[in-house]
PDB file of N, CA and C in Angstrom:
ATOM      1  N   UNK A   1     155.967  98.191 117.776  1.00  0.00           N
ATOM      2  CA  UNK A   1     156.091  98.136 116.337  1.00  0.00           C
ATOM      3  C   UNK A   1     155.032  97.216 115.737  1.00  0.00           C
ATOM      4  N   UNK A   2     154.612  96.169 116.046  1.00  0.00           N
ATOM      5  CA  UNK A   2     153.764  95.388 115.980  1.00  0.00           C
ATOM      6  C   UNK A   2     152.586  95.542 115.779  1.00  0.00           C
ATOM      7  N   UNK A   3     151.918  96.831 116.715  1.00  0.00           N
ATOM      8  CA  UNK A   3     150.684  97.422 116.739  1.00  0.00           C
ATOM      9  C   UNK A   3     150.804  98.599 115.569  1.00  0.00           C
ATOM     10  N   UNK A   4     151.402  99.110 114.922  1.00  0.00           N
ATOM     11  CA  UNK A   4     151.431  99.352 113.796  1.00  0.00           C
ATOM     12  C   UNK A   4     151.639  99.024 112.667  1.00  0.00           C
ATOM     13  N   UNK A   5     151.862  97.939 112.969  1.00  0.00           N
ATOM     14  CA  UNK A   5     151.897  97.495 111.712  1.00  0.00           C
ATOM     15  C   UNK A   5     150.559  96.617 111.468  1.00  0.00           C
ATOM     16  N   UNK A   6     149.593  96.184 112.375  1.00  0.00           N
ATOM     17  CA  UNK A   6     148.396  95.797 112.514  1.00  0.00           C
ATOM     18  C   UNK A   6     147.446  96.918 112.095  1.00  0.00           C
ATOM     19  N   UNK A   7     147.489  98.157 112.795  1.00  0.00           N
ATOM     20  CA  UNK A   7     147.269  99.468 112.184  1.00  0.00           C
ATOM     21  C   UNK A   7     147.117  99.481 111.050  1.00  0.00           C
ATOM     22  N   UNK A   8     147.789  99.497 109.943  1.00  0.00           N
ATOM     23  CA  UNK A   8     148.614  99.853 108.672  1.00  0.00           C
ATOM     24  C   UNK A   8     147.795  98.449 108.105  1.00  0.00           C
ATOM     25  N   UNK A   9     147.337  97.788 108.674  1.00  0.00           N
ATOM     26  CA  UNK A   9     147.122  96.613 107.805  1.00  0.00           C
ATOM     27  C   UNK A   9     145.232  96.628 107.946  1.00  0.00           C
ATOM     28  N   UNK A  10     144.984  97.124 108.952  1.00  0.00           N
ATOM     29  CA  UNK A  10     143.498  97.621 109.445  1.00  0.00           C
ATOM     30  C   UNK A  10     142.915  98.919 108.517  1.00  0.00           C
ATOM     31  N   UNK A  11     143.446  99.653 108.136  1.00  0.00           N
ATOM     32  CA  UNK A  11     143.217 101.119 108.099  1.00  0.00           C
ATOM     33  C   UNK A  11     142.684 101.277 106.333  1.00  0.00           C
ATOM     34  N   UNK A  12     143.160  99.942 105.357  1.00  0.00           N
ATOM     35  CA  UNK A  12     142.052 100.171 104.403  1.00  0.00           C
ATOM     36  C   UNK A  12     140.978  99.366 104.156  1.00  0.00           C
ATOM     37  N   UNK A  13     140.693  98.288 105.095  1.00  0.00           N
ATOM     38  CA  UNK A  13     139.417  97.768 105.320  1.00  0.00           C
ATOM     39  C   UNK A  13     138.491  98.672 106.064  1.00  0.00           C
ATOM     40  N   UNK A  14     139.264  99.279 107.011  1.00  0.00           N
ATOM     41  CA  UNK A  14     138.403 100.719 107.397  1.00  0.00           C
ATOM     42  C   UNK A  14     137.732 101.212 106.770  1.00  0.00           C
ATOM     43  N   UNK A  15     138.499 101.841 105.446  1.00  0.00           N
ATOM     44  CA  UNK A  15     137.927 102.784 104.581  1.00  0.00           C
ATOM     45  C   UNK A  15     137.114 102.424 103.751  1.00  0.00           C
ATOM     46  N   UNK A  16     136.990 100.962 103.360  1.00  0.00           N
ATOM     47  CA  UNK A  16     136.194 100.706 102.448  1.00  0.00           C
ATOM     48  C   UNK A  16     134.754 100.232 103.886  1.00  0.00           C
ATOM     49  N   UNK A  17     135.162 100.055 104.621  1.00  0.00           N
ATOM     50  CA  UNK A  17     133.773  99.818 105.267  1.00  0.00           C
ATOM     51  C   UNK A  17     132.895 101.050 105.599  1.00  0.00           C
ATOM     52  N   UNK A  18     133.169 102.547 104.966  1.00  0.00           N
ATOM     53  CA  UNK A  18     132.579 103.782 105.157  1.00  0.00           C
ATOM     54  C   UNK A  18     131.112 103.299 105.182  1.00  0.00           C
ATOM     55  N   UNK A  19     130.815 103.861 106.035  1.00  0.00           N
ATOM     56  CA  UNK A  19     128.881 103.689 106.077  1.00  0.00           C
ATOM     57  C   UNK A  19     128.109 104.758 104.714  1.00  0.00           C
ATOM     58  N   UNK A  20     127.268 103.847 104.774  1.00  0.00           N
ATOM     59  CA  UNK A  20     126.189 104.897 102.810  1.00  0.00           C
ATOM     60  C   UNK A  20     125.862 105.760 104.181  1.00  0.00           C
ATOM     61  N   UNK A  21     125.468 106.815 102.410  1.00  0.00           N
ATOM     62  CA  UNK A  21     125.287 107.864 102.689  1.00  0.00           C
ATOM     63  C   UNK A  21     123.266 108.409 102.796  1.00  0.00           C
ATOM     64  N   UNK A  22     123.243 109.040 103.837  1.00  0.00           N
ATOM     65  CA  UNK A  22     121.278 108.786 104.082  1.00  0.00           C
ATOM     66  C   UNK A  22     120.652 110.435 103.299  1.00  0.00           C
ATOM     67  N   UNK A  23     119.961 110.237 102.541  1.00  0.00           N
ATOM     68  CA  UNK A  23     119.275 111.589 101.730  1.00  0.00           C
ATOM     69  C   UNK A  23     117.673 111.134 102.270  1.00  0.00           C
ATOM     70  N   UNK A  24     117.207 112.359 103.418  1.00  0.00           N
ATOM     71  CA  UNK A  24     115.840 111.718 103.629  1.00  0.00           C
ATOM     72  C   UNK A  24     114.858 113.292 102.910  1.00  0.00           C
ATOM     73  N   UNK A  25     113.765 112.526 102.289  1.00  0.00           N
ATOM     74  CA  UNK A  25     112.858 113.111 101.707  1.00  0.00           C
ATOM     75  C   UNK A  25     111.742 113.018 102.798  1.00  0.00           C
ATOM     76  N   UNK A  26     111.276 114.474 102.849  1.00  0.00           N
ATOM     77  CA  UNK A  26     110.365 115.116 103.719  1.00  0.00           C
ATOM     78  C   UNK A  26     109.461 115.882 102.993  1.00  0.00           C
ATOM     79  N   UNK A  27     108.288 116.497 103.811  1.00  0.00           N
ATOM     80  CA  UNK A  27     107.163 117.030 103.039  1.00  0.00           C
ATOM     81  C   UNK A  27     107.598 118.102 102.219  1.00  0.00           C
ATOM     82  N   UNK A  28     108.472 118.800 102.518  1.00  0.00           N
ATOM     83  CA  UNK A  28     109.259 120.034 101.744  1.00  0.00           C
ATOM     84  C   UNK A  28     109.734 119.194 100.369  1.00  0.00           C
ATOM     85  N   UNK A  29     110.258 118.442  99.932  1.00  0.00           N
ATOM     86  CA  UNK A  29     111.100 118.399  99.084  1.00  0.00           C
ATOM     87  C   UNK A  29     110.287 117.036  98.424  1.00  0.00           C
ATOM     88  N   UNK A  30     108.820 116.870  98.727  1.00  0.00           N
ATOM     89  CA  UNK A  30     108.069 115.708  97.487  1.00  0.00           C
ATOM     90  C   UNK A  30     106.501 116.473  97.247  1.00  0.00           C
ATOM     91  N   UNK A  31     107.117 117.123  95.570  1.00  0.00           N
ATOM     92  CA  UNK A  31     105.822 117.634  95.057  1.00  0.00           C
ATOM     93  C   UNK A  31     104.794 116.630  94.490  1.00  0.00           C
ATOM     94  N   UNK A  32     105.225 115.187  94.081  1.00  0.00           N
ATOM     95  CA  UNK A  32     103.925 114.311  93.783  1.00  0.00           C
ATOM     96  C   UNK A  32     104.744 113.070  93.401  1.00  0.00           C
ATOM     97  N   UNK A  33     103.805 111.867  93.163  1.00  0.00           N
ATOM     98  CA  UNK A  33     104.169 110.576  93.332  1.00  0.00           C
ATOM     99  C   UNK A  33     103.003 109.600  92.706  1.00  0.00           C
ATOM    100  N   UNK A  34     103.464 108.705  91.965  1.00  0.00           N
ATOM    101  CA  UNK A  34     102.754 107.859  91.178  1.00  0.00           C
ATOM    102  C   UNK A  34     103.357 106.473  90.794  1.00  0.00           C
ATOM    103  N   UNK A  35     102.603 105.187  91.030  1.00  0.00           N
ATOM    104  CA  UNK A  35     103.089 103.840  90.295  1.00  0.00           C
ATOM    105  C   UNK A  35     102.658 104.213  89.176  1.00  0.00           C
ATOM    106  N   UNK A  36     103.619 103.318  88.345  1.00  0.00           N
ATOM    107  CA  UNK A  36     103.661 103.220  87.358  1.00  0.00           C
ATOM    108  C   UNK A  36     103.366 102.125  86.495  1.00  0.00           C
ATOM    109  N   UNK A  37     103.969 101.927  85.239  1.00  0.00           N
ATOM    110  CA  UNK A  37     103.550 100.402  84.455  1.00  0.00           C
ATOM    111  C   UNK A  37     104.403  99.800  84.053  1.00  0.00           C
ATOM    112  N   UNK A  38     104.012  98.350  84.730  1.00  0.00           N
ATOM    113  CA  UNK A  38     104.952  97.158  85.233  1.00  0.00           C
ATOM    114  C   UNK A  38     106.107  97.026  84.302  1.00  0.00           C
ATOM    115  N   UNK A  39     107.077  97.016  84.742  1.00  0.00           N
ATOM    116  CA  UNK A  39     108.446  97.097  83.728  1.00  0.00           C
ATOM    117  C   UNK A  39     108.844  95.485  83.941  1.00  0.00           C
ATOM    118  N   UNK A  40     109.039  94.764  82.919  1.00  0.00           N
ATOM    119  CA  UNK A  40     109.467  92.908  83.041  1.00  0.00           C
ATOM    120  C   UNK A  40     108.572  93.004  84.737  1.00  0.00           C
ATOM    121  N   UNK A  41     109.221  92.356  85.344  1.00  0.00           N
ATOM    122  CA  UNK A  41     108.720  92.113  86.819  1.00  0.00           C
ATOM    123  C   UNK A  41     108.439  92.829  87.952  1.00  0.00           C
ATOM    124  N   UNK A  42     108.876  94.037  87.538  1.00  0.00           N
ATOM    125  CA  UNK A  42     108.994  95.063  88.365  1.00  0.00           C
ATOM    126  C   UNK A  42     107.669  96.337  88.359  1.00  0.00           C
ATOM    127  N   UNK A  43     107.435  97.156  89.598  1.00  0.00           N
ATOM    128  CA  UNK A  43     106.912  97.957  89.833  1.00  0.00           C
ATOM    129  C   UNK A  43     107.416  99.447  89.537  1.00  0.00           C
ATOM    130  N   UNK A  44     107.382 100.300  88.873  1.00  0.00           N
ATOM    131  CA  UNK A  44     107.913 101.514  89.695  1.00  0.00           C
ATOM    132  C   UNK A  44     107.158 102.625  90.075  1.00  0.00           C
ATOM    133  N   UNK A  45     107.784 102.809  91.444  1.00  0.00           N
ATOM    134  CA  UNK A  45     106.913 104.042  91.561  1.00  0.00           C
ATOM    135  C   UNK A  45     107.791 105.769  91.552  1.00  0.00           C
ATOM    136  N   UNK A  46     107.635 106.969  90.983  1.00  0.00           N
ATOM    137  CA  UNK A  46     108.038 108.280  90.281  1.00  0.00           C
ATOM    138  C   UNK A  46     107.949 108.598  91.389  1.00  0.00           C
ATOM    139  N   UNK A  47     108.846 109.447  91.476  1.00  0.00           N
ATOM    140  CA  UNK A  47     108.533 110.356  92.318  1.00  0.00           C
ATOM    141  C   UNK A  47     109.332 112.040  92.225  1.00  0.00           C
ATOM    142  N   UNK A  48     108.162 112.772  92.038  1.00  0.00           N
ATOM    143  CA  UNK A  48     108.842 114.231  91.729  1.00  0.00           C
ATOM    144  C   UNK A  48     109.254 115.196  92.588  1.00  0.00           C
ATOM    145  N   UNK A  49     110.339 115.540  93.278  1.00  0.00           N
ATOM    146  CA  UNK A  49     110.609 116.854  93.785  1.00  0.00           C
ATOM    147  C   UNK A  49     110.337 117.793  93.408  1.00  0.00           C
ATOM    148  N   UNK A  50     109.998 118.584  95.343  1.00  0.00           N
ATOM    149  CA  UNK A  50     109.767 120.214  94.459  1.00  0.00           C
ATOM    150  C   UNK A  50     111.290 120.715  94.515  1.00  0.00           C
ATOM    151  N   UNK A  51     111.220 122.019  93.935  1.00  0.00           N
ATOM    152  CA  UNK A  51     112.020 122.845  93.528  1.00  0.00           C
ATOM    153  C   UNK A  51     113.260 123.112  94.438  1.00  0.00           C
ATOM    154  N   UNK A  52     113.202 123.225  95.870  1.00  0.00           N
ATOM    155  CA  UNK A  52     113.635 122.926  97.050  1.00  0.00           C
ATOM    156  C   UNK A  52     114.859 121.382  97.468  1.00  0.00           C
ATOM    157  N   UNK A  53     113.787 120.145  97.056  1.00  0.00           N
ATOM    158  CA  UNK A  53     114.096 119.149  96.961  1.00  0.00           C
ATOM    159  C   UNK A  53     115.190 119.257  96.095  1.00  0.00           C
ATOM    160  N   UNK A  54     114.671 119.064  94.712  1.00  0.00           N
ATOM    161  CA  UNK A  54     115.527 119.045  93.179  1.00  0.00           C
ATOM    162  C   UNK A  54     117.176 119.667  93.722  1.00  0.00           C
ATOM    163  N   UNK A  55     117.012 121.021  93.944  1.00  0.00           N
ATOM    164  CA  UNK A  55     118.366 121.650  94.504  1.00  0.00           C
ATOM    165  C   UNK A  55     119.021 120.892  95.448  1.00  0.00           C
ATOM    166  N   UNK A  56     118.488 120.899  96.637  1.00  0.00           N
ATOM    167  CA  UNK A  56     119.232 119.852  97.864  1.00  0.00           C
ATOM    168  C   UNK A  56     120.071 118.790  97.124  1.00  0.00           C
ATOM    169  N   UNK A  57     118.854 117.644  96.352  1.00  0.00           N
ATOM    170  CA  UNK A  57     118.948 116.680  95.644  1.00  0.00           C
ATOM    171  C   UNK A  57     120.450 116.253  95.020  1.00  0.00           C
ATOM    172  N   UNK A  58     120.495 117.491  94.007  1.00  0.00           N
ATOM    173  CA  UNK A  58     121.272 117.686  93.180  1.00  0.00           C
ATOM    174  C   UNK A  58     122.763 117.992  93.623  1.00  0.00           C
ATOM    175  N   UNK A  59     122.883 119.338  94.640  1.00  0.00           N
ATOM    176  CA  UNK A  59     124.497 119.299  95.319  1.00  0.00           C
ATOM    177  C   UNK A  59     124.194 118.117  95.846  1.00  0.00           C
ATOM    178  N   UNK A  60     123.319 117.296  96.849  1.00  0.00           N
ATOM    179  CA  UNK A  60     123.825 115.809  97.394  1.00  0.00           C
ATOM    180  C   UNK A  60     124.491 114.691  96.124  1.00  0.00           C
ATOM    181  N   UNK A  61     124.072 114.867  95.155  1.00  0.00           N
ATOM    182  CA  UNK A  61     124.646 113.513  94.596  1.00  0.00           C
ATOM    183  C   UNK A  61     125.667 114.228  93.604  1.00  0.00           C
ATOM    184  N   UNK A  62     126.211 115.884  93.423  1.00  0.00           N
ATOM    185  CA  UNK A  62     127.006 116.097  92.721  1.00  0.00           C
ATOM    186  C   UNK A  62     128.186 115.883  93.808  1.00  0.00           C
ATOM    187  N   UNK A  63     128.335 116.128  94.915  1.00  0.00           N
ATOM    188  CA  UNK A  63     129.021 116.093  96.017  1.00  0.00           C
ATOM    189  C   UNK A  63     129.250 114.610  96.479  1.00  0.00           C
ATOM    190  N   UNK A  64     128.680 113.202  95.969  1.00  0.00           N
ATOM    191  CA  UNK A  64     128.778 111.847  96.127  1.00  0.00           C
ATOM    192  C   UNK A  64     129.041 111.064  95.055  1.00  0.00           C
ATOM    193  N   UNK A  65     129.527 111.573  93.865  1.00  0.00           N
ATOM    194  CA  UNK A  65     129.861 110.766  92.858  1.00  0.00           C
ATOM    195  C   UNK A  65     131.027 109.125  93.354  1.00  0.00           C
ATOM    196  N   UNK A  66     130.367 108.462  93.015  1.00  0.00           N
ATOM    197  CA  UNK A  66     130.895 106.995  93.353  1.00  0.00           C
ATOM    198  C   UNK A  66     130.433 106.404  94.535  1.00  0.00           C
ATOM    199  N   UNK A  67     129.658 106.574  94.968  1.00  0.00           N
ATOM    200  CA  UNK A  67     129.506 106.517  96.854  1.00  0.00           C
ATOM    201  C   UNK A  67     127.722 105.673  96.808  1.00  0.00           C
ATOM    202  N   UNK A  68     127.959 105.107  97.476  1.00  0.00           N
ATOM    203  CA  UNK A  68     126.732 104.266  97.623  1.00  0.00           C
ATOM    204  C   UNK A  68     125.777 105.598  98.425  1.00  0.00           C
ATOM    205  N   UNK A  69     124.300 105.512  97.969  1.00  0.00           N
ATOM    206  CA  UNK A  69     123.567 106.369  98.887  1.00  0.00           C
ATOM    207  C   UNK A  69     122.281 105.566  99.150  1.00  0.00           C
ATOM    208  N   UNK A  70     121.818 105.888 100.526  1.00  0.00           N
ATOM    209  CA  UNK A  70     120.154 105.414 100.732  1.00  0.00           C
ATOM    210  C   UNK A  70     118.991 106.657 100.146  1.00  0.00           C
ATOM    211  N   UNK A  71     118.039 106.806  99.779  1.00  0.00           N
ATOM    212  CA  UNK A  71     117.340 107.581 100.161  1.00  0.00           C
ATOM    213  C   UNK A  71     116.127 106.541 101.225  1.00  0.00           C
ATOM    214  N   UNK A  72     116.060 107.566 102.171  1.00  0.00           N
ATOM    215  CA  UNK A  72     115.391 107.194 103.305  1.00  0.00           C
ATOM    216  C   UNK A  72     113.761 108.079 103.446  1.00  0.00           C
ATOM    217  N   UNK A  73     112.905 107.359 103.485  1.00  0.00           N
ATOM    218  CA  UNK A  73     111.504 108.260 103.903  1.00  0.00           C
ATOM    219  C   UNK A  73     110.610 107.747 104.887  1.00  0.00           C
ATOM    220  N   UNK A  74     110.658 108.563 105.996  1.00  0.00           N
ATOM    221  CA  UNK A  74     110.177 108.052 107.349  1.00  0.00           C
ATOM    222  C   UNK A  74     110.511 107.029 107.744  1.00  0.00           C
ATOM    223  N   UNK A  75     111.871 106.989 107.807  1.00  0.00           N
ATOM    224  CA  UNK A  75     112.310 105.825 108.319  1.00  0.00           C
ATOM    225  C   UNK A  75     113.318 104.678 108.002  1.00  0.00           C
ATOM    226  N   UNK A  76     112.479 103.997 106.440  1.00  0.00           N
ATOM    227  CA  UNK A  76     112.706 103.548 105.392  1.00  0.00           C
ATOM    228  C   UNK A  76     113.463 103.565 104.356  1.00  0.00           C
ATOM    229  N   UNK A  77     114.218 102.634 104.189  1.00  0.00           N
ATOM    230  CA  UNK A  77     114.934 102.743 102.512  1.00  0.00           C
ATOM    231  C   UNK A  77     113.955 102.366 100.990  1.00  0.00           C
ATOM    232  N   UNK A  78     114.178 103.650 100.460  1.00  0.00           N
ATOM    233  CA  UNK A  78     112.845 103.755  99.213  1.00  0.00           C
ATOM    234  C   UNK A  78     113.901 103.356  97.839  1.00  0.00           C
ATOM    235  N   UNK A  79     115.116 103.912  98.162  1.00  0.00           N
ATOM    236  CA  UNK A  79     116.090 103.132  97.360  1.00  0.00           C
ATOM    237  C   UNK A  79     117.769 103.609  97.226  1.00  0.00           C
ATOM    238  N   UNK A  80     117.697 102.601  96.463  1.00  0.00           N
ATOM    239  CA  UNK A  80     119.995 102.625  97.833  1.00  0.00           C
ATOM    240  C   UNK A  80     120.594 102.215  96.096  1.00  0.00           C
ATOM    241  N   UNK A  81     121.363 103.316  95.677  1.00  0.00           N
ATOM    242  CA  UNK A  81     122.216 102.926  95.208  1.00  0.00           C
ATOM    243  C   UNK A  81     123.302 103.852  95.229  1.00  0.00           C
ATOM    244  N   UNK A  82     124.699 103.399  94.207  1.00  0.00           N
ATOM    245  CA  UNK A  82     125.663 104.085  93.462  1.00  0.00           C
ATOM    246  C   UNK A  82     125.571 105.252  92.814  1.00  0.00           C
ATOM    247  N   UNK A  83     125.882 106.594  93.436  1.00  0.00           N
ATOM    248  CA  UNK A  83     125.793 108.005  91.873  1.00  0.00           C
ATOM    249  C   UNK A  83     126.898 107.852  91.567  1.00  0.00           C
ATOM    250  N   UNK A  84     126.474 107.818  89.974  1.00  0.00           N
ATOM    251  CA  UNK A  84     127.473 107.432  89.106  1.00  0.00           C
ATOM    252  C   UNK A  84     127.737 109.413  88.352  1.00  0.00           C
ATOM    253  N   UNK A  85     126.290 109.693  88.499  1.00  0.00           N
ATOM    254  CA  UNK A  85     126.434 111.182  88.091  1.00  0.00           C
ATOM    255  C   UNK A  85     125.294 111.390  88.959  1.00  0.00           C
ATOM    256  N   UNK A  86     125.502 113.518  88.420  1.00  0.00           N
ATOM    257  CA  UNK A  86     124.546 114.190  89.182  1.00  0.00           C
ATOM    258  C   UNK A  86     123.319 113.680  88.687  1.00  0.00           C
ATOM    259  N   UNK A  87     122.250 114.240  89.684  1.00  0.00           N
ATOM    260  CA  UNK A  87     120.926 114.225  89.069  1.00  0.00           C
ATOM    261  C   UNK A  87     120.204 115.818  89.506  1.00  0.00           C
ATOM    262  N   UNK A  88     119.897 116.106  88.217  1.00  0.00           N
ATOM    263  CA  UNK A  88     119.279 117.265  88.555  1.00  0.00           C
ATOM    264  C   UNK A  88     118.086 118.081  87.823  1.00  0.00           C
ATOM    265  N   UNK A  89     117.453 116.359  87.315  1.00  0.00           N
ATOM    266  CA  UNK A  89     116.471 116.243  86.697  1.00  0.00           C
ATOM    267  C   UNK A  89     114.890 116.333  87.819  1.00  0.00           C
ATOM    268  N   UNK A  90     115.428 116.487  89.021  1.00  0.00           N
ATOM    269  CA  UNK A  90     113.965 116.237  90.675  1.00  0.00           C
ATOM    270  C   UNK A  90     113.080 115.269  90.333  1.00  0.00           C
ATOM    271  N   UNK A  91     113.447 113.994  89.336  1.00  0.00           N
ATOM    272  CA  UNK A  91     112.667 112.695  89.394  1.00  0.00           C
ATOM    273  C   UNK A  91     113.503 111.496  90.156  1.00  0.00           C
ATOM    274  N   UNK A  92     112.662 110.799  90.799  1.00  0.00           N
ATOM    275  CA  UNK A  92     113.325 109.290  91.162  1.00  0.00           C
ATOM    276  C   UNK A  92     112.633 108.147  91.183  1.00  0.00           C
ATOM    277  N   UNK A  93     113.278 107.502  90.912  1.00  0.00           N
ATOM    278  CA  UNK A  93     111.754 106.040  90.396  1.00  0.00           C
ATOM    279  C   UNK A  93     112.742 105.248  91.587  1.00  0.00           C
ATOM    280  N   UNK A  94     111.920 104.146  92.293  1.00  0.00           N
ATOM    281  CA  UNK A  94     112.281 102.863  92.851  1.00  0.00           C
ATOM    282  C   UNK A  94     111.381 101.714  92.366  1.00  0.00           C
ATOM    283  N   UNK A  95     111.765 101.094  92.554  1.00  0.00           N
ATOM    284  CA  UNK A  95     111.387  99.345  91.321  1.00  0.00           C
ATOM    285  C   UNK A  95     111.224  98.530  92.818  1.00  0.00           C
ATOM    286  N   UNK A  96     109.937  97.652  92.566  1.00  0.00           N
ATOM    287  CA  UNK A  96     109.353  97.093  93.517  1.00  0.00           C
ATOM    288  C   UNK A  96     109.023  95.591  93.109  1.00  0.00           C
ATOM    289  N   UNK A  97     109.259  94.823  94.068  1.00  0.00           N
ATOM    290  CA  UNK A  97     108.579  93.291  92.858  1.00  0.00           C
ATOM    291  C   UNK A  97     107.162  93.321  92.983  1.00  0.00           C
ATOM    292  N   UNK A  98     106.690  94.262  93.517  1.00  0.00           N
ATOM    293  CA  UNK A  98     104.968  93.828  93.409  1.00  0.00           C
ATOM    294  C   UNK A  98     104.202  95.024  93.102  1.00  0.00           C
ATOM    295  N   UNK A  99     103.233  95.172  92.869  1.00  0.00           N
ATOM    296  CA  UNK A  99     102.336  96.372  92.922  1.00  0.00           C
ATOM    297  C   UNK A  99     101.791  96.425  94.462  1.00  0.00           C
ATOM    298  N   UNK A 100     101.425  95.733  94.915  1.00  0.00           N
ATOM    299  CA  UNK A 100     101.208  96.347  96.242  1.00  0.00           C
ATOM    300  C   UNK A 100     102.234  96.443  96.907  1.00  0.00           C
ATOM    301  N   UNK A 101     103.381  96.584  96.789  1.00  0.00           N
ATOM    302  CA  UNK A 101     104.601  96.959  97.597  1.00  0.00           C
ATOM    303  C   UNK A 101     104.365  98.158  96.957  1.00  0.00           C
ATOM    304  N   UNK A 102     104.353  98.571  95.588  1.00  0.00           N
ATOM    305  CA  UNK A 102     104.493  99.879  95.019  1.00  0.00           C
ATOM    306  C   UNK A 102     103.438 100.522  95.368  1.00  0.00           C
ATOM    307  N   UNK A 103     102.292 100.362  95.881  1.00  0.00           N
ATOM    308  CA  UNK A 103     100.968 100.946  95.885  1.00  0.00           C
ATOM    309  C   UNK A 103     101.432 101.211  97.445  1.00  0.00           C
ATOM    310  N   UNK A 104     101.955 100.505  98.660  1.00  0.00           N
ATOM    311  CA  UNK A 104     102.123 101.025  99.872  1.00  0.00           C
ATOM    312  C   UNK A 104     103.526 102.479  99.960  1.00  0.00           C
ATOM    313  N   UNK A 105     103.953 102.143  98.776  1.00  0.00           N
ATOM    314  CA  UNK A 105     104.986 103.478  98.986  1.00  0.00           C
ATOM    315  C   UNK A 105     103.857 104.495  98.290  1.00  0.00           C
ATOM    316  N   UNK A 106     103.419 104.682  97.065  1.00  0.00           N
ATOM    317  CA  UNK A 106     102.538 105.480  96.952  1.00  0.00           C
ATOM    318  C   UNK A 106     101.720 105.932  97.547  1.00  0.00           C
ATOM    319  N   UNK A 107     101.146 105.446  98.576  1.00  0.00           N
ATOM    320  CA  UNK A 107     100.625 105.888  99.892  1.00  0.00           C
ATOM    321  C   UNK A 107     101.191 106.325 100.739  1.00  0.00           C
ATOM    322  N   UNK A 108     102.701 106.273 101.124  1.00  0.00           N
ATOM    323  CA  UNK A 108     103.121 106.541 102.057  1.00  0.00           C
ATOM    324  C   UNK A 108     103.509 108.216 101.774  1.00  0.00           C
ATOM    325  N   UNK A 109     103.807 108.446  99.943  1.00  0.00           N
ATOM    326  CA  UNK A 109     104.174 109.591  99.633  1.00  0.00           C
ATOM    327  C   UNK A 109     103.201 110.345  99.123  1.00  0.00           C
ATOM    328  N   UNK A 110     101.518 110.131  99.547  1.00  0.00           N
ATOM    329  CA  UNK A 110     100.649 110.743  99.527  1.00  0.00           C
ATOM    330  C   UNK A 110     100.280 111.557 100.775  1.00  0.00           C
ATOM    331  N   UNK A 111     100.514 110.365 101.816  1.00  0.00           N
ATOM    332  CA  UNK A 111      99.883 110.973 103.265  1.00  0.00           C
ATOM    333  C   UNK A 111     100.751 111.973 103.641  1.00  0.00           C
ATOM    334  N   UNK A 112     101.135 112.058 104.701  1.00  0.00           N
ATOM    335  CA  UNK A 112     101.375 113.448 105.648  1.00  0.00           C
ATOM    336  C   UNK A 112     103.361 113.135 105.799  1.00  0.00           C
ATOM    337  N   UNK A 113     103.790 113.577 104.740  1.00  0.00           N
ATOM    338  CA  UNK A 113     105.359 112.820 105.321  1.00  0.00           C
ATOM    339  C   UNK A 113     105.320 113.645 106.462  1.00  0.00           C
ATOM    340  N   UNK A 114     106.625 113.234 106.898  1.00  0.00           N
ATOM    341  CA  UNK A 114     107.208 114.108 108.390  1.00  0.00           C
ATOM    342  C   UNK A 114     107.814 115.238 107.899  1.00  0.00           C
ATOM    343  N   UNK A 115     108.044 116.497 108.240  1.00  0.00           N
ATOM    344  CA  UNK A 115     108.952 118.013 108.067  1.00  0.00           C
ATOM    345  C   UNK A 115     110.249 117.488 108.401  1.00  0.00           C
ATOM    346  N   UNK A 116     110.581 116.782 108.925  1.00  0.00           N
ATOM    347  CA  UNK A 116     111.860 116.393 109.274  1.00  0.00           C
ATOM    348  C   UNK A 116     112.296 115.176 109.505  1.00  0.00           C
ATOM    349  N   UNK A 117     113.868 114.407 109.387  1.00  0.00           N
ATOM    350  CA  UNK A 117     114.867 115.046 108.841  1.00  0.00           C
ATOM    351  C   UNK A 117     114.320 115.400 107.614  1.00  0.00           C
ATOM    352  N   UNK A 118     115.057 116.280 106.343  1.00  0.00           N
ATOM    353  CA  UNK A 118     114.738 116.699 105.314  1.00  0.00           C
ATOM    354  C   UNK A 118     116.480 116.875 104.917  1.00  0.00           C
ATOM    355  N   UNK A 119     116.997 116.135 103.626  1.00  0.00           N
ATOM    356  CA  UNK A 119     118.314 116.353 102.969  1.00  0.00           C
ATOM    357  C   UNK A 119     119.309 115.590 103.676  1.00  0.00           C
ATOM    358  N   UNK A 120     120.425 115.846 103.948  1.00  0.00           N
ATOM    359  CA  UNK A 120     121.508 114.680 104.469  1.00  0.00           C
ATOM    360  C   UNK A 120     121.426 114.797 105.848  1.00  0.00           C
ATOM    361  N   UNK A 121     121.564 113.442 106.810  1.00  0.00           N
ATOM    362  CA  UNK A 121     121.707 113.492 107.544  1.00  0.00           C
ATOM    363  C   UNK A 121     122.722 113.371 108.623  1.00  0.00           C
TER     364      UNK A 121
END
């Protein structure tokens, strides 16, 4: 009896410890990418999905409302938050404290991404 009730006392720290959720962007699903101009302290750099992307994109975060998400690219977290709503606009900005932090992701989403993973993993 004991061990259930330890159970029962375990089982919603469980749930809130759910692991985020990983959306990785691959050469399929990034039609172009640009820094931008410096917002207060911050960098951002755009980034546009293609048509492919945008769709994926879009059931992923209509299907995650409230849920912490990463997006991941080669590797990397490009940026991690809360959908609060869909997006199904195929833009995403991440905010950088520097320009050359923002200028090395802009490079990274110039060169050769990887074909894969591509969408949830």
């Amino acid at each position: 009896m004991k061990w259930v009730a330890t159970l029962l006392l375990v089982t919603p720290g469980a749930v809130l410890a759910e692991t985020e959720l990983d959306f990785h962007l691959c050469s399929a699903y990034v039609q172009q990418s640009a820094v931008g101009t410096q917002i207060e302290s911050e960098w951002p750099v755009h980034v546009k999905l293609t048509e492919l992307g945008t769709t994926s994109f879009a059931r992923f975060t209509d299907a995650n409302i409230g849920r912490m998400s990463r997006i991941i690219v080669d590797g990397r977290v490009f940026l991690r938050a809360t959908i609060w709503t869909p997006i199904t606009s195929g833009t995403l900005q991440g905010q950088f404290s520097s320009r050359d932090v923002a200028n090395a992701w802009q490079r990274t989403f110039a060169g050769e991404l990887p074909p894969s993973p591509c969408g949830v993993s």
